[in-house]
C-alpha atoms as a PDB file:
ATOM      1  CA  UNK A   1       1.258  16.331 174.478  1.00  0.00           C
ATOM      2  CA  UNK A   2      -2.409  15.305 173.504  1.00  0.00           C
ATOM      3  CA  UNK A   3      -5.020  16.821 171.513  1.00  0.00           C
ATOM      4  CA  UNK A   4      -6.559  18.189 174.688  1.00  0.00           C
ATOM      5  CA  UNK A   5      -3.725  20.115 175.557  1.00  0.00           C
ATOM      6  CA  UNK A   6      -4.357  23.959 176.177  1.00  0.00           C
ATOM      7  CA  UNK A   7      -2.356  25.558 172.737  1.00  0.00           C
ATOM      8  CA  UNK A   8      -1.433  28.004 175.029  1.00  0.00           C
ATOM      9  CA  UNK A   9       0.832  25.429 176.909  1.00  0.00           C
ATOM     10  CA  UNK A  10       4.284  27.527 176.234  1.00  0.00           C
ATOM     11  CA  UNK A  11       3.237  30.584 178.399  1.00  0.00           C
ATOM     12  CA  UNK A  12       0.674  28.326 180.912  1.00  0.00           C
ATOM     13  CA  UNK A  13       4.432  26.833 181.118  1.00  0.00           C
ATOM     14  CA  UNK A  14       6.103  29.640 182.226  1.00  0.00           C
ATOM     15  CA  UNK A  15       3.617  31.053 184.986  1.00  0.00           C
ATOM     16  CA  UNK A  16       3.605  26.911 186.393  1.00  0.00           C
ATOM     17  CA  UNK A  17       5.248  24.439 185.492  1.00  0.00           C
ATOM     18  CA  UNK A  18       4.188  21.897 187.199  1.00  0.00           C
ATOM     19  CA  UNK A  19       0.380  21.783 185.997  1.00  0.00           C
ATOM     20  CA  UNK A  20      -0.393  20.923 182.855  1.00  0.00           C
ATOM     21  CA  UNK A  21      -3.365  22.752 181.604  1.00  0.00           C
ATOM     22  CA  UNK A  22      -5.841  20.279 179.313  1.00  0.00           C
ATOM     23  CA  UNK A  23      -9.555  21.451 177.722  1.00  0.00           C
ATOM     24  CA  UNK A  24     -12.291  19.185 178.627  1.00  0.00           C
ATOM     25  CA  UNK A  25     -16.407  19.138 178.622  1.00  0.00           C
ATOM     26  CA  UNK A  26     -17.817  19.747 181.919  1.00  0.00           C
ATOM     27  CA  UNK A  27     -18.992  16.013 181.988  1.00  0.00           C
ATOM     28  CA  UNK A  28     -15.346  14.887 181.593  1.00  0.00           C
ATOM     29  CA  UNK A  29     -14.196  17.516 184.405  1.00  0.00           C
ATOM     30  CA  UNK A  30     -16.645  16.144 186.849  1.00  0.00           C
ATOM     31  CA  UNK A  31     -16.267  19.473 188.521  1.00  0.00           C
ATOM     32  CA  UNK A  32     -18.301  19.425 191.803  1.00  0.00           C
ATOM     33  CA  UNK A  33     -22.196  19.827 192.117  1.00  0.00           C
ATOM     34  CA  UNK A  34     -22.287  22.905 193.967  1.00  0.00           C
ATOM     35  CA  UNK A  35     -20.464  24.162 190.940  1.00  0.00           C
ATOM     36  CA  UNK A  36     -22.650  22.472 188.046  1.00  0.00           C
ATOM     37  CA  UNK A  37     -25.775  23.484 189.643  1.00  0.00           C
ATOM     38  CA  UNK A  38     -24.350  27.435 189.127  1.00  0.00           C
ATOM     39  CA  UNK A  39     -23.451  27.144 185.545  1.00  0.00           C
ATOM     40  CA  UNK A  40     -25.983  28.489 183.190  1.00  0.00           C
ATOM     41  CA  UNK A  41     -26.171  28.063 179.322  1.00  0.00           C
ATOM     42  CA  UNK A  42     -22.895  25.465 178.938  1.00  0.00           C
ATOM     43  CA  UNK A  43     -23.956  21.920 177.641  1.00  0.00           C
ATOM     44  CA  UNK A  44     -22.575  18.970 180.086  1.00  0.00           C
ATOM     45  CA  UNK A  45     -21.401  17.851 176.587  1.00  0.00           C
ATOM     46  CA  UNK A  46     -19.427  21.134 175.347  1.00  0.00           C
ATOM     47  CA  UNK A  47     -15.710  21.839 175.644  1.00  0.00           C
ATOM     48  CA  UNK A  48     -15.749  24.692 178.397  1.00  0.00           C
ATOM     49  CA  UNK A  49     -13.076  24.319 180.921  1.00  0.00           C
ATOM     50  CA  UNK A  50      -9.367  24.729 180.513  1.00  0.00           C
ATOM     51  CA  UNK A  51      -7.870  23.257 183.725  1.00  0.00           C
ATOM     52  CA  UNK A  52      -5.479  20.604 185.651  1.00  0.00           C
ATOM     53  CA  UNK A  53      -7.630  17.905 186.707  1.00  0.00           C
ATOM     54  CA  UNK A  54      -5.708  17.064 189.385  1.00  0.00           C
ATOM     55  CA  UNK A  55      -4.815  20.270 191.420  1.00  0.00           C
ATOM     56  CA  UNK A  56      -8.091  21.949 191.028  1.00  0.00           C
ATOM     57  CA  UNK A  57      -6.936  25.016 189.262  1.00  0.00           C
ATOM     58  CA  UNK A  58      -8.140  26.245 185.916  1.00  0.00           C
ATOM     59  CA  UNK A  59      -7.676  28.948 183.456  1.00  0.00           C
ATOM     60  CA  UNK A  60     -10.010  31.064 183.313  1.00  0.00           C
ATOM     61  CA  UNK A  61      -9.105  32.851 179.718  1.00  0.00           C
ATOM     62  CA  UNK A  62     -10.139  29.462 178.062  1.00  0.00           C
ATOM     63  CA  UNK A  63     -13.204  28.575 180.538  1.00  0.00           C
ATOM     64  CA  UNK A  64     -16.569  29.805 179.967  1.00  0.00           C
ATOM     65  CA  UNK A  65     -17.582  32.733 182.250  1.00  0.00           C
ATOM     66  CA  UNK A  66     -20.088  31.454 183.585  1.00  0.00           C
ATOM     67  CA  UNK A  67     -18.106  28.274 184.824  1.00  0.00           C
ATOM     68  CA  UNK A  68     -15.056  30.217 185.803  1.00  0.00           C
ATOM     69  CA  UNK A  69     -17.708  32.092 188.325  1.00  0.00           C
ATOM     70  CA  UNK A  70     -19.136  28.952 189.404  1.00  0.00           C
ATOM     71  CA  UNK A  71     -15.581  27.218 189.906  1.00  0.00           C
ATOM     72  CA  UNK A  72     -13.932  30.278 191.734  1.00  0.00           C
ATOM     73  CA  UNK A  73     -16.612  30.224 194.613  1.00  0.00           C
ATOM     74  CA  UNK A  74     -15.883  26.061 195.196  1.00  0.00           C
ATOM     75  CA  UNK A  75     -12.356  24.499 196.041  1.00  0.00           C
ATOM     76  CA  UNK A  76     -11.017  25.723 192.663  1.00  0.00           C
ATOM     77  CA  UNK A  77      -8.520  28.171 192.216  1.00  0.00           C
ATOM     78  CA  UNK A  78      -7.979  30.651 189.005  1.00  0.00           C
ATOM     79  CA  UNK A  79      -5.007  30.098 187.784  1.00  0.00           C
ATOM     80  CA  UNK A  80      -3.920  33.837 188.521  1.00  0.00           C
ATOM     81  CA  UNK A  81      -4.574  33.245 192.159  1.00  0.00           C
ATOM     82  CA  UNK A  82      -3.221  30.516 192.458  1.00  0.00           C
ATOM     83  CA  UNK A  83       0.148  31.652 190.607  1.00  0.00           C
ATOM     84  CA  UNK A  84      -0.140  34.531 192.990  1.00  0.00           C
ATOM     85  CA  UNK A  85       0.323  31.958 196.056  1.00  0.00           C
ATOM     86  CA  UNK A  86       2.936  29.708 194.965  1.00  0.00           C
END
């Protein structure tokens, strides 16, 4: 476990196991332009996503709203929908 893991990691556990939810700044996310270009009032340099890198799915009660709305109309999936399809 790093420092970057989600402190909710017991219960993000339990709904799926196999991501493993981390907090980053957007500029470490390097979530994709059509997303950035929708966030408003987030610093590049602040912590404001709570997300798997990897599969593209984040959670959106420790995201900032207005980059959970950006990410949920790109490739990214909430983590309640996509808990919903597994």
């Amino acid at each position: 476990m790093s420092s970057r893991t989600c402190p909710d990691w017991p219960q993000l556990m339990e709904i799926a196991p196999e991501l493993q939810f981390k907090h980053y700044t957007l500029r470490e996310a390097q979530l994709p332009a059509d997303a950035l270009v929708a966030v408003e009032g987030v610093g590049h340099d602040d912590v404001a996503i709570c997300c798997d890198l990897e599969s593209h799915v984040f959670n959106a009660e420790h995201t900032e709203l207005s980059v959970a709305e950006a990410l949920r109309a790109s490739h990214w999936f909430d983590l309640r929908e996509w808990s919903s399809r597994s």
